[in-house]
PDB file of N, CA and C in Angstrom:
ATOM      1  N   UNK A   1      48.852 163.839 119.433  1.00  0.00           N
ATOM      2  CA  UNK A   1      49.339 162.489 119.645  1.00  0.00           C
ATOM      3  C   UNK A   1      50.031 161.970 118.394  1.00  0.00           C
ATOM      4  N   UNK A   2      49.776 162.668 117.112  1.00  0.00           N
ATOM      5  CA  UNK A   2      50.181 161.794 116.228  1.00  0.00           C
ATOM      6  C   UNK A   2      51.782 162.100 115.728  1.00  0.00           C
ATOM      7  N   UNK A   3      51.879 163.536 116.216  1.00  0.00           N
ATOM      8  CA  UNK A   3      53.033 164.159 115.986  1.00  0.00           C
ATOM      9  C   UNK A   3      53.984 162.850 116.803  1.00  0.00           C
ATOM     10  N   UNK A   4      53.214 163.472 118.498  1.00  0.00           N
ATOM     11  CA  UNK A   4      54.805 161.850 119.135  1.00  0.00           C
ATOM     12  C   UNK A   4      54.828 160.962 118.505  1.00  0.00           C
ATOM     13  N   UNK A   5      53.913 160.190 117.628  1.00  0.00           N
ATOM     14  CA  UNK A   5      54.386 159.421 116.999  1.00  0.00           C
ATOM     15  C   UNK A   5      55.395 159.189 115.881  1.00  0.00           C
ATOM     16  N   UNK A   6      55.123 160.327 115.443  1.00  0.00           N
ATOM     17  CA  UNK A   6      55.835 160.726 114.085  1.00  0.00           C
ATOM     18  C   UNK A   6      57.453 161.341 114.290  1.00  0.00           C
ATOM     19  N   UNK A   7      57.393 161.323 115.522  1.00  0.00           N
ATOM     20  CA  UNK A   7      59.024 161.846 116.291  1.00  0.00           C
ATOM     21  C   UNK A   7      58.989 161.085 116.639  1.00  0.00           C
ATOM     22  N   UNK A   8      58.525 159.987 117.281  1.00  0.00           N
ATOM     23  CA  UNK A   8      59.160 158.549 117.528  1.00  0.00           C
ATOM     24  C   UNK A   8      59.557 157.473 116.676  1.00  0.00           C
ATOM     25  N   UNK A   9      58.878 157.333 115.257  1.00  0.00           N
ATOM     26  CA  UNK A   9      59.023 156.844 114.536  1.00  0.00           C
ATOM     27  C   UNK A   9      60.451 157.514 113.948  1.00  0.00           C
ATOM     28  N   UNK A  10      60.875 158.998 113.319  1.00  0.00           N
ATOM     29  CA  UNK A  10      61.930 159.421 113.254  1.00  0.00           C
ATOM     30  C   UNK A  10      63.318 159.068 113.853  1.00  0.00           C
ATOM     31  N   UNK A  11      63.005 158.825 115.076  1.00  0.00           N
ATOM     32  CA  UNK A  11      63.814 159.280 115.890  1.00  0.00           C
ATOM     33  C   UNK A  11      64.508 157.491 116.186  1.00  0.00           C
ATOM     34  N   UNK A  12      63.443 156.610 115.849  1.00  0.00           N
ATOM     35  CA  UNK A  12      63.871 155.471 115.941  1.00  0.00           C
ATOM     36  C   UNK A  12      64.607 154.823 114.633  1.00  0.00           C
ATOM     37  N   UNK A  13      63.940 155.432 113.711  1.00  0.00           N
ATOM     38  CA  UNK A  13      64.792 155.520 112.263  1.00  0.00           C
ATOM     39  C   UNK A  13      65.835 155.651 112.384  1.00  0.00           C
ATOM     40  N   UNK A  14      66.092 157.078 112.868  1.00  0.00           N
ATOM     41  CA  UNK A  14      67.511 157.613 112.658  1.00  0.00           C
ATOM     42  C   UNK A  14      68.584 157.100 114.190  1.00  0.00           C
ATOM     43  N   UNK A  15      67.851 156.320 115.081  1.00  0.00           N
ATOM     44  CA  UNK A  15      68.850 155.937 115.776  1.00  0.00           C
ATOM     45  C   UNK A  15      69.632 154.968 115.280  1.00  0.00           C
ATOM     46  N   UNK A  16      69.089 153.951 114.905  1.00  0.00           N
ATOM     47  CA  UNK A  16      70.530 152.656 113.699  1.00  0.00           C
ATOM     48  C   UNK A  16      71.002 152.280 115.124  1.00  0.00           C
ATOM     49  N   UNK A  17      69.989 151.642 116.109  1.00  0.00           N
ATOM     50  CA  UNK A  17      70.760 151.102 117.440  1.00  0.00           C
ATOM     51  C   UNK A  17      70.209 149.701 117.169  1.00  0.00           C
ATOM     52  N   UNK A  18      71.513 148.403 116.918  1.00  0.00           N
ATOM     53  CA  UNK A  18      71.091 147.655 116.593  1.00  0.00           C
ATOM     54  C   UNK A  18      72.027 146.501 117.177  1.00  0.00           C
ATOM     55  N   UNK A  19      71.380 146.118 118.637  1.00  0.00           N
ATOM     56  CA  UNK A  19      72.057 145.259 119.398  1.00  0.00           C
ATOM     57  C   UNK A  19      73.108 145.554 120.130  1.00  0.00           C
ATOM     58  N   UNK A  20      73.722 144.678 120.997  1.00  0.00           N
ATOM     59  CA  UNK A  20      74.591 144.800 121.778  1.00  0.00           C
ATOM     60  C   UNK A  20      76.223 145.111 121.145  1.00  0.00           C
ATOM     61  N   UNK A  21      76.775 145.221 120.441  1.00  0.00           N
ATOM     62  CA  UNK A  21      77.678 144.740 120.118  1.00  0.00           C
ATOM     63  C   UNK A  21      78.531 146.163 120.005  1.00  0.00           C
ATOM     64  N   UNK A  22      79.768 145.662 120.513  1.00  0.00           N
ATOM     65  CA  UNK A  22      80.479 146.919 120.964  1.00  0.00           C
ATOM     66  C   UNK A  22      81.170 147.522 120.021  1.00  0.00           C
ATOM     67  N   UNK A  23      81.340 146.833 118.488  1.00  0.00           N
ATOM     68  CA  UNK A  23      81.657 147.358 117.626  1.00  0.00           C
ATOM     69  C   UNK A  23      81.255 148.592 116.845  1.00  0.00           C
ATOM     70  N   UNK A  24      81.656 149.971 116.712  1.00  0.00           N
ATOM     71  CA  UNK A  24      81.187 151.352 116.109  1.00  0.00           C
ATOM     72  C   UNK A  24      80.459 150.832 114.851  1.00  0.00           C
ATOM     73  N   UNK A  25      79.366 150.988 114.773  1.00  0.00           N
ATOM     74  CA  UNK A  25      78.479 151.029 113.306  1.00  0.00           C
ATOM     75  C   UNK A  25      78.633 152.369 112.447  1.00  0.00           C
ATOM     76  N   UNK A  26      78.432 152.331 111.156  1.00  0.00           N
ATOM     77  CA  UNK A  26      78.307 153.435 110.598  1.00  0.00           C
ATOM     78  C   UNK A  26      76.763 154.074 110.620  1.00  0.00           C
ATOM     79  N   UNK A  27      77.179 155.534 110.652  1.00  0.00           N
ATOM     80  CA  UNK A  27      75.746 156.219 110.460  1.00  0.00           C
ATOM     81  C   UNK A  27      75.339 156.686 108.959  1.00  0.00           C
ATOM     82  N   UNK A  28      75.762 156.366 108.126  1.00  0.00           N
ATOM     83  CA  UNK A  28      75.566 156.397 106.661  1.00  0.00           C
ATOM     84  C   UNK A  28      74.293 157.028 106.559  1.00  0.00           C
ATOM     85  N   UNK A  29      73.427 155.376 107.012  1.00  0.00           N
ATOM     86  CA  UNK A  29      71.939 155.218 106.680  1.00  0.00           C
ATOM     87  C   UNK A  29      71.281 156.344 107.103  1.00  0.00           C
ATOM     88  N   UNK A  30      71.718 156.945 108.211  1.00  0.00           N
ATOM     89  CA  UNK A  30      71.008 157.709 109.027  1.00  0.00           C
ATOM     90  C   UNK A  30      71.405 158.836 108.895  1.00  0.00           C
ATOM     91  N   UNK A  31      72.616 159.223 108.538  1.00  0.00           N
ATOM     92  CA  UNK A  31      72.619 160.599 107.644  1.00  0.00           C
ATOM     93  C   UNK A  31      71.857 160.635 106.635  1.00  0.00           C
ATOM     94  N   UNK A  32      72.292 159.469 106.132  1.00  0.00           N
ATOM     95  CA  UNK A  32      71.084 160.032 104.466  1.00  0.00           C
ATOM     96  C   UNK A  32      69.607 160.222 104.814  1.00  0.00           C
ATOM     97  N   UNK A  33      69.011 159.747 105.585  1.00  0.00           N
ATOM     98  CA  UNK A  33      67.730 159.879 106.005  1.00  0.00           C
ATOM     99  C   UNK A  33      67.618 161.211 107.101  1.00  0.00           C
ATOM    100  N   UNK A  34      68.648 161.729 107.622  1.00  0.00           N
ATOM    101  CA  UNK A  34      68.814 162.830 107.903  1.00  0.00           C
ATOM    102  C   UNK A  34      68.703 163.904 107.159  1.00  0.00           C
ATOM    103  N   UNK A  35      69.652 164.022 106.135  1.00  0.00           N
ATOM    104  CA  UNK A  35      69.603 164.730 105.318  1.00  0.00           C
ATOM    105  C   UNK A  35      68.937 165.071 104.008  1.00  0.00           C
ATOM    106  N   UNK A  36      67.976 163.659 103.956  1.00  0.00           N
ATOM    107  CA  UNK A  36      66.166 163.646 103.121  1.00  0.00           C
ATOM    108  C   UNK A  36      65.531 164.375 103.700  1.00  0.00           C
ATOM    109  N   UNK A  37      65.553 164.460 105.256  1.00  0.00           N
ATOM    110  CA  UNK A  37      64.165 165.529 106.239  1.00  0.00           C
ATOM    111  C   UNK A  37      65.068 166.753 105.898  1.00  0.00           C
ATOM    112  N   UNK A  38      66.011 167.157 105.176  1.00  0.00           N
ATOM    113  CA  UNK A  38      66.613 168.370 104.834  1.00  0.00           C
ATOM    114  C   UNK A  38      67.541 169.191 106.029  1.00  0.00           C
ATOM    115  N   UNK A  39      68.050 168.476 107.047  1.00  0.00           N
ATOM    116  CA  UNK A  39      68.251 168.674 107.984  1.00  0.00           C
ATOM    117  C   UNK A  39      70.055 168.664 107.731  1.00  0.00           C
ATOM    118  N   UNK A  40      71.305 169.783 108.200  1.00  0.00           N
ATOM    119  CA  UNK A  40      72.428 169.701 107.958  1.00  0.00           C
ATOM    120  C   UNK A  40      72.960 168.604 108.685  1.00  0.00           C
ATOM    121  N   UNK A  41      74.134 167.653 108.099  1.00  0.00           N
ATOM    122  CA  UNK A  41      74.206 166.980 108.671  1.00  0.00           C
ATOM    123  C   UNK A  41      76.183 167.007 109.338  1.00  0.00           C
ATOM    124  N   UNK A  42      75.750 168.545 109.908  1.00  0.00           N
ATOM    125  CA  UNK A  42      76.860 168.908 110.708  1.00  0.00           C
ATOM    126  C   UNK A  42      77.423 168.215 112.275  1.00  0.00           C
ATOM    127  N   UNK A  43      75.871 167.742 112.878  1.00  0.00           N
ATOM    128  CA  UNK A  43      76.205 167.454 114.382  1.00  0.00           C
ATOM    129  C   UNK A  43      75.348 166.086 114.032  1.00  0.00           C
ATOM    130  N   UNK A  44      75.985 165.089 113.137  1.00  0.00           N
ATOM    131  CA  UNK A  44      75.752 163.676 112.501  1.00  0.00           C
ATOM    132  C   UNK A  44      76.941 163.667 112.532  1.00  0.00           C
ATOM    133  N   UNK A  45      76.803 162.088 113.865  1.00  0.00           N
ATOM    134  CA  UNK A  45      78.540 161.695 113.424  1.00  0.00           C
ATOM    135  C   UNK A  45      78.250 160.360 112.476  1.00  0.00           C
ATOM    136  N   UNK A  46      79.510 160.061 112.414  1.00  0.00           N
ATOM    137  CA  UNK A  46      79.785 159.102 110.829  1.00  0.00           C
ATOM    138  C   UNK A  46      79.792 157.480 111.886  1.00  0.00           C
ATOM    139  N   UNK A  47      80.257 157.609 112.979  1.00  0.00           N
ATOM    140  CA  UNK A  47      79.431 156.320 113.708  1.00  0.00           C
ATOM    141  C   UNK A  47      78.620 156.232 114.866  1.00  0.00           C
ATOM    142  N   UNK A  48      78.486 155.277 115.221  1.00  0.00           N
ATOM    143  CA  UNK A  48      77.724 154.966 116.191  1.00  0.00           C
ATOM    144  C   UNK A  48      78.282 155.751 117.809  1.00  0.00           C
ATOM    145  N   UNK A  49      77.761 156.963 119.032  1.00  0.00           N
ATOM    146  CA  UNK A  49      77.918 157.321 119.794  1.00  0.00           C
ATOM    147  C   UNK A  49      77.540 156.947 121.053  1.00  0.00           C
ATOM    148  N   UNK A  50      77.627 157.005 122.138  1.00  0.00           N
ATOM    149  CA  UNK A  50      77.095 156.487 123.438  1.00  0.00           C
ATOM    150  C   UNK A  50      75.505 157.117 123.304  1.00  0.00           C
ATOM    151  N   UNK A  51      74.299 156.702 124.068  1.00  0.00           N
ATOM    152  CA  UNK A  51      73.316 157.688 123.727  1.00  0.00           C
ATOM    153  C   UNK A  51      72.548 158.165 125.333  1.00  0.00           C
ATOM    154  N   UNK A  52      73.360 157.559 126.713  1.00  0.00           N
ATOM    155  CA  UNK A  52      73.504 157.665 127.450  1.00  0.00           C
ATOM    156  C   UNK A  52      72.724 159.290 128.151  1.00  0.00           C
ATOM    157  N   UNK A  53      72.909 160.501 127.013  1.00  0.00           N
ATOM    158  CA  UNK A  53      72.221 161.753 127.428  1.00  0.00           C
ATOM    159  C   UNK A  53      71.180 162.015 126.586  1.00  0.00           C
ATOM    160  N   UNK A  54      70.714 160.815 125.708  1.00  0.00           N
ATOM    161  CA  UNK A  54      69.417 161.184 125.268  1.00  0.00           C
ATOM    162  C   UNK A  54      68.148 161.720 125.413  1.00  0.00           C
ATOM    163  N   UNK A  55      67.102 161.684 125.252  1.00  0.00           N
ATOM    164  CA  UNK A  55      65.863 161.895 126.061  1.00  0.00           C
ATOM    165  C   UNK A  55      64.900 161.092 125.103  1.00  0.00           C
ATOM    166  N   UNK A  56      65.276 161.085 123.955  1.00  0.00           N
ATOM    167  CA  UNK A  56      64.402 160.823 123.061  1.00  0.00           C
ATOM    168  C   UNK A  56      64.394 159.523 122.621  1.00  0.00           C
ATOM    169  N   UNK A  57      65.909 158.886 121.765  1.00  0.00           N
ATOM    170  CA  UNK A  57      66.659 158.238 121.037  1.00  0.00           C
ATOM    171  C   UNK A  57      66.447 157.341 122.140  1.00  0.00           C
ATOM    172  N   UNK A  58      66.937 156.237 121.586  1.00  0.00           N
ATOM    173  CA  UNK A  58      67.807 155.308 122.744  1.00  0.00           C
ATOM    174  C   UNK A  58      68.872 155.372 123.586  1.00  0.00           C
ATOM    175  N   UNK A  59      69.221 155.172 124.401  1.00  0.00           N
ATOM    176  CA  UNK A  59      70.635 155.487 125.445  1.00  0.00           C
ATOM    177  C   UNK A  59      71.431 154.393 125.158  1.00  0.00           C
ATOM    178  N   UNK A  60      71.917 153.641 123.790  1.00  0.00           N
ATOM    179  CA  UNK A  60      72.517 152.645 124.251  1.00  0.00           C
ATOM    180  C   UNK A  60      73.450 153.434 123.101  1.00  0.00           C
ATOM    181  N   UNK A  61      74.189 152.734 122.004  1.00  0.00           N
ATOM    182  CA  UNK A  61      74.694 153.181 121.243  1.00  0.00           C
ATOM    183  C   UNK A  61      74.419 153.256 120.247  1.00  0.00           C
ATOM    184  N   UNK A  62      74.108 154.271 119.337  1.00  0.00           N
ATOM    185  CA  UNK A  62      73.047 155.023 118.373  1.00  0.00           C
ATOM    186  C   UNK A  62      73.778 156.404 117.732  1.00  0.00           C
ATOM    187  N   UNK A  63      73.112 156.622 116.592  1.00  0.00           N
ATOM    188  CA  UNK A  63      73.640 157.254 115.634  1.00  0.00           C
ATOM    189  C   UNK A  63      72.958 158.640 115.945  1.00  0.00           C
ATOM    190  N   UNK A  64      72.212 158.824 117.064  1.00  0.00           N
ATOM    191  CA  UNK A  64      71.434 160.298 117.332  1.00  0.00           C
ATOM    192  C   UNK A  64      71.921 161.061 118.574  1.00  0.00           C
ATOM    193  N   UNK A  65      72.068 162.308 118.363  1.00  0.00           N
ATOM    194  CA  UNK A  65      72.375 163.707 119.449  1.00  0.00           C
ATOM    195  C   UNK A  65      71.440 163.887 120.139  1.00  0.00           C
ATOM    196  N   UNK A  66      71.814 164.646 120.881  1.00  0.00           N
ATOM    197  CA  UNK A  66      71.159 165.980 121.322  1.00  0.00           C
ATOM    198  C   UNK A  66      70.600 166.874 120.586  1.00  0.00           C
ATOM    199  N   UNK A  67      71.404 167.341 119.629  1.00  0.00           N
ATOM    200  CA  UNK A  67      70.823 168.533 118.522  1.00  0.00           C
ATOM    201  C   UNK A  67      69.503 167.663 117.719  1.00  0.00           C
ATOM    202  N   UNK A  68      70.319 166.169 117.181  1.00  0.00           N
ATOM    203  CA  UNK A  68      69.427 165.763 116.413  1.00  0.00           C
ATOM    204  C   UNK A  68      67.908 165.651 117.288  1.00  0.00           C
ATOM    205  N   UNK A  69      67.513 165.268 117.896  1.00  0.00           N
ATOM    206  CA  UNK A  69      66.686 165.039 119.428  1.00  0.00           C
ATOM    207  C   UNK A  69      65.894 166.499 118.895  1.00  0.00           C
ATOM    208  N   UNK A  70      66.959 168.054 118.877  1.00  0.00           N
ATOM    209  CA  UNK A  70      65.915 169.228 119.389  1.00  0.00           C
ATOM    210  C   UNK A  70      64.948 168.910 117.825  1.00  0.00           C
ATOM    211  N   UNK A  71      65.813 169.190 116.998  1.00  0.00           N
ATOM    212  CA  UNK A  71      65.597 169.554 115.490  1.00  0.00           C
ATOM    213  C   UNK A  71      64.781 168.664 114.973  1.00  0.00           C
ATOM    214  N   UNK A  72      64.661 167.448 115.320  1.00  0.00           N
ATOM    215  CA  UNK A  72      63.034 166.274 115.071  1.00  0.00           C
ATOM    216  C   UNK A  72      62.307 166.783 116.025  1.00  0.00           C
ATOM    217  N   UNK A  73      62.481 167.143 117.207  1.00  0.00           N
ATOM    218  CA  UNK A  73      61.577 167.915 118.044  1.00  0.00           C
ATOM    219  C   UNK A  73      60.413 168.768 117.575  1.00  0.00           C
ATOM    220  N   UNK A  74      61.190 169.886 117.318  1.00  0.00           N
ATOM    221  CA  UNK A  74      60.591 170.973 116.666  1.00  0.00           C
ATOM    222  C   UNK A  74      59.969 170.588 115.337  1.00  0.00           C
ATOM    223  N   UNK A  75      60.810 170.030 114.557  1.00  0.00           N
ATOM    224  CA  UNK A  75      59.810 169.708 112.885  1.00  0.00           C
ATOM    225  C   UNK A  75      58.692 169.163 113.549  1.00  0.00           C
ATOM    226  N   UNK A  76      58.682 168.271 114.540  1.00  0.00           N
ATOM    227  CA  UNK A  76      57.128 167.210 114.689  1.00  0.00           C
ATOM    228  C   UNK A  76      56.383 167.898 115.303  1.00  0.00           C
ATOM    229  N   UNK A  77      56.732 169.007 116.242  1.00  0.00           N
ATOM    230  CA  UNK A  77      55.551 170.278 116.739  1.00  0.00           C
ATOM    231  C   UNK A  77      55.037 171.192 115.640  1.00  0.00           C
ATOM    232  N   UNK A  78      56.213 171.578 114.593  1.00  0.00           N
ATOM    233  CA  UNK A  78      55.903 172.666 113.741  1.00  0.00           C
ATOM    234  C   UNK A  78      54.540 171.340 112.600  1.00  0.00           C
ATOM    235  N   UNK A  79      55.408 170.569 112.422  1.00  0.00           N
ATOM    236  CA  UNK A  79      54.226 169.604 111.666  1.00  0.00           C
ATOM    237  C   UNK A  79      52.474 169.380 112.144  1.00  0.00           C
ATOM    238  N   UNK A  80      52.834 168.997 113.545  1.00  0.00           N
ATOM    239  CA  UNK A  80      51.870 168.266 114.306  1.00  0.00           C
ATOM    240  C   UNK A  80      50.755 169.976 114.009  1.00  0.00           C
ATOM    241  N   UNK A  81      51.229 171.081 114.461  1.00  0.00           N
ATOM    242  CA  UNK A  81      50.223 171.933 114.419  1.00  0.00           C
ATOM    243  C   UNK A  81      50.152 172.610 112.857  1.00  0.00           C
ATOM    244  N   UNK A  82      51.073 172.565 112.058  1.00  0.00           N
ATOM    245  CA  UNK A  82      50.269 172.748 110.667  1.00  0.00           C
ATOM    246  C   UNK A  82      49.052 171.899 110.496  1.00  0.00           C
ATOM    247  N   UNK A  83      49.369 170.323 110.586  1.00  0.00           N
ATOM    248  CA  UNK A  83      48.334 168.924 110.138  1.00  0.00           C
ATOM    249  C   UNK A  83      46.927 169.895 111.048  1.00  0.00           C
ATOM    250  N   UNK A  84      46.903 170.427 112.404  1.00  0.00           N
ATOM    251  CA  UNK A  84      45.696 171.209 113.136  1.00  0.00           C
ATOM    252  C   UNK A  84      44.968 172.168 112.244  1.00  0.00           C
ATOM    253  N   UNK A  85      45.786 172.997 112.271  1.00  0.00           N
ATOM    254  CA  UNK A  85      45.534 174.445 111.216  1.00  0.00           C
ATOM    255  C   UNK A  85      44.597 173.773 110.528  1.00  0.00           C
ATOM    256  N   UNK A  86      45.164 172.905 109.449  1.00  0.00           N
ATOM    257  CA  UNK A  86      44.767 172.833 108.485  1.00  0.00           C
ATOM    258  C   UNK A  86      43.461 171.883 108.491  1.00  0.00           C
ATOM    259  N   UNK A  87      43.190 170.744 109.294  1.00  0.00           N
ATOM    260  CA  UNK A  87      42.393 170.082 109.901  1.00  0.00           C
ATOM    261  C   UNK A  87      41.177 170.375 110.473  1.00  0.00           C
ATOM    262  N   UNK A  88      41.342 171.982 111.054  1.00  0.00           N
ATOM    263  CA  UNK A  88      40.491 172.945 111.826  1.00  0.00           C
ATOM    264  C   UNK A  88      39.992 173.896 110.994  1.00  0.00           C
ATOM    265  N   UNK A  89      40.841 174.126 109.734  1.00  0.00           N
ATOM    266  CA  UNK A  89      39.958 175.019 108.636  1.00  0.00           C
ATOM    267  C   UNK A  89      38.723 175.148 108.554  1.00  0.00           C
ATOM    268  N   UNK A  90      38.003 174.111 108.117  1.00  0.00           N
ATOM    269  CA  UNK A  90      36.957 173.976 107.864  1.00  0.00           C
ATOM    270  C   UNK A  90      35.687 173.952 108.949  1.00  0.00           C
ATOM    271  N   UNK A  91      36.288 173.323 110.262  1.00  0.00           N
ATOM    272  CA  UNK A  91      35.489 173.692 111.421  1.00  0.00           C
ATOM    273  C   UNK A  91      35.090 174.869 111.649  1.00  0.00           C
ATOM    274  N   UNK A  92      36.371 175.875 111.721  1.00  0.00           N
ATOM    275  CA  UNK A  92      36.222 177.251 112.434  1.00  0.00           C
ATOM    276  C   UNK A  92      35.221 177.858 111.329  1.00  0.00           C
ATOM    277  N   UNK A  93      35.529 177.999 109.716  1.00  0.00           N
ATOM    278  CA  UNK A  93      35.270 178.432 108.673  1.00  0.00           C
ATOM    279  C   UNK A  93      33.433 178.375 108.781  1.00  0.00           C
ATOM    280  N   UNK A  94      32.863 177.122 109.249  1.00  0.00           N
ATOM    281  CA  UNK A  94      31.516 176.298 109.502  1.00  0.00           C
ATOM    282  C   UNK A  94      30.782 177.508 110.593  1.00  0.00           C
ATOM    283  N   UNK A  95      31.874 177.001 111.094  1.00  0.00           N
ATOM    284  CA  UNK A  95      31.073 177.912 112.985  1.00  0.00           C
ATOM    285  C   UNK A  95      31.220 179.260 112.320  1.00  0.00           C
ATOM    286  N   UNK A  96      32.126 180.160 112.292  1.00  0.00           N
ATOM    287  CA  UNK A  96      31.896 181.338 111.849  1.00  0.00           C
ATOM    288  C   UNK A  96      30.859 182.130 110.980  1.00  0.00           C
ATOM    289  N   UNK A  97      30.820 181.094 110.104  1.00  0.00           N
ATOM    290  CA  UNK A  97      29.421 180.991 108.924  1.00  0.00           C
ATOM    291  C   UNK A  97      27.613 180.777 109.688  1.00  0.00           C
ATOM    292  N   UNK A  98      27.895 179.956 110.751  1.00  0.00           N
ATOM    293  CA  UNK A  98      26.595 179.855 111.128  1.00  0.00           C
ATOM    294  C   UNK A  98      26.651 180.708 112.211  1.00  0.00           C
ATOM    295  N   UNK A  99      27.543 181.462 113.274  1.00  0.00           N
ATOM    296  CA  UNK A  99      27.331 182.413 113.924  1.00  0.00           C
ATOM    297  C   UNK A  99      26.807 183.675 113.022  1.00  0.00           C
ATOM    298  N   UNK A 100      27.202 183.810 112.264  1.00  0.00           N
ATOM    299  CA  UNK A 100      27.019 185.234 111.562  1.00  0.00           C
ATOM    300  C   UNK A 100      25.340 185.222 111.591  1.00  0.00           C
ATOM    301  N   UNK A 101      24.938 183.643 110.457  1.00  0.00           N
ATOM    302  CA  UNK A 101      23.476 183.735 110.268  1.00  0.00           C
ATOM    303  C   UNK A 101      22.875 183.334 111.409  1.00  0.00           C
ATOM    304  N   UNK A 102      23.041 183.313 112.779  1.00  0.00           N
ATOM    305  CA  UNK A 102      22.592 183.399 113.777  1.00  0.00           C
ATOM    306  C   UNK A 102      22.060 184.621 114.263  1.00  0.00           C
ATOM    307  N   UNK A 103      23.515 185.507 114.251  1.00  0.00           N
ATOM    308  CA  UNK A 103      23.234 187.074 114.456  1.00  0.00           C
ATOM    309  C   UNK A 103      22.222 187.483 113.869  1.00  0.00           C
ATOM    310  N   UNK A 104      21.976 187.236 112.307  1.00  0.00           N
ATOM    311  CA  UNK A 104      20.955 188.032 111.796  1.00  0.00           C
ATOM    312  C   UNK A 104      19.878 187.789 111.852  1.00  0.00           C
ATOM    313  N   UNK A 105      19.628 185.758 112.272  1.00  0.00           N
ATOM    314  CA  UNK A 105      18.261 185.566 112.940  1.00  0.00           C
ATOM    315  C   UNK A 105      17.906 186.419 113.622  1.00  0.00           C
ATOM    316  N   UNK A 106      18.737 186.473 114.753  1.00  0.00           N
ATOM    317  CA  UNK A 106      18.270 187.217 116.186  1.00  0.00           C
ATOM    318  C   UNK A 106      17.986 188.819 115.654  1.00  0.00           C
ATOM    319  N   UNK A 107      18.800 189.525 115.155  1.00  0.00           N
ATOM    320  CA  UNK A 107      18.644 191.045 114.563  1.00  0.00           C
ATOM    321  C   UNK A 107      17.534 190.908 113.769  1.00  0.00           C
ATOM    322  N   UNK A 108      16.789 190.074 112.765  1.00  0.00           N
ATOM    323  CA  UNK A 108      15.349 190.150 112.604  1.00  0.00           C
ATOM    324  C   UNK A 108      14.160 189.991 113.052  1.00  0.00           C
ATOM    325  N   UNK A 109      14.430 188.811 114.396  1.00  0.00           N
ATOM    326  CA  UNK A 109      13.454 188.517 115.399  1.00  0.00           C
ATOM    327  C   UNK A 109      13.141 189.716 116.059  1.00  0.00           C
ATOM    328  N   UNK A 110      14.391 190.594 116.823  1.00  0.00           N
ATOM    329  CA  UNK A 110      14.278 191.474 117.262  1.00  0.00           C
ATOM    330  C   UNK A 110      13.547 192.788 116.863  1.00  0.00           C
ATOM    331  N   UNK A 111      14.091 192.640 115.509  1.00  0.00           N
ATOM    332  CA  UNK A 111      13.432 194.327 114.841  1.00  0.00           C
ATOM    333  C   UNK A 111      12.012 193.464 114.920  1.00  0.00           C
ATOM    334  N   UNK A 112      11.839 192.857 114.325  1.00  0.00           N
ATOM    335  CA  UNK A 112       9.801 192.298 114.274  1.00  0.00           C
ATOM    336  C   UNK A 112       9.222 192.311 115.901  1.00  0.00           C
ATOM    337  N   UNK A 113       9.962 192.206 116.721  1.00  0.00           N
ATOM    338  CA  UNK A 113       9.283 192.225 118.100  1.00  0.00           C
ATOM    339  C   UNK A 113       9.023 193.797 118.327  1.00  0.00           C
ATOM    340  N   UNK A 114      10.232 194.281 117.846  1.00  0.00           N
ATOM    341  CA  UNK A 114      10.173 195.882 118.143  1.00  0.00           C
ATOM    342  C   UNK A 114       9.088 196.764 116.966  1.00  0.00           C
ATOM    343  N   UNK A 115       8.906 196.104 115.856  1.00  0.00           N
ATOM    344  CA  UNK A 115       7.668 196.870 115.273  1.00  0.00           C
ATOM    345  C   UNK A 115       6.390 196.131 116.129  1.00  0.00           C
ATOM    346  N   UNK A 116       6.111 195.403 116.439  1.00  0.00           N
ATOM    347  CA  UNK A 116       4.992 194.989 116.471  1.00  0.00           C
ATOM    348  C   UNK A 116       3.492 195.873 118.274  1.00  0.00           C
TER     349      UNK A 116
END
């Protein structure tokens, strides 16, 4: 959940959709903040586009693609499951640790049942 957020928050950043007004805005802002997430800013146009085939962005007129759309996509999945990985370290690391000394409970209970 936190990833959509974090692609929504992006994605609303970098749209620069700001009111009705039919005049082309520049995408300056939103390249440069494009190109801070390190992202080329080849399929960044320099103004404001229809956003009409969005999915993500806004559909009105906005400074975001399609491409831009996949490429925040993917960073906020590739993100969202590093932040897991790394989050889950210590869980799995826990459980693994107490399965083991589980096993060897049971493998000593056992041998003592079997001498006795």
């Amino acid at each position: 959940m936190a990833w959509i957020y974090a692609l929504f928050h992006s994605l609303m950043v970098l749209s620069c959709s700001c009111g009705s007004d039919l005049k082309a805005r520049s995408c300056s802002e939103v390249r440069q903040a494009y190109s801070t997430k390190g992202f080329s800013l080849v399929n960044v146009p320099h103004q404001e586009i229809s956003g009409e085939h969005l999915r993500l962005c806004p559909q009105e007129h906005t400074c975001c693609t399609s491409e831009m759309e996949d490429k925040l996509s993917q960073q906020g999945k590739l993100e969202f499951e590093n932040l897991i990985e790394e989050s889950s370290h210590f869980v799995r690391t826990t459980f693994v640790s107490r399965h083991k000394k589980f096993d060897v409970g049971v493998s000593l209970k056992s041998s003592e049942t079997q001498n006795v």
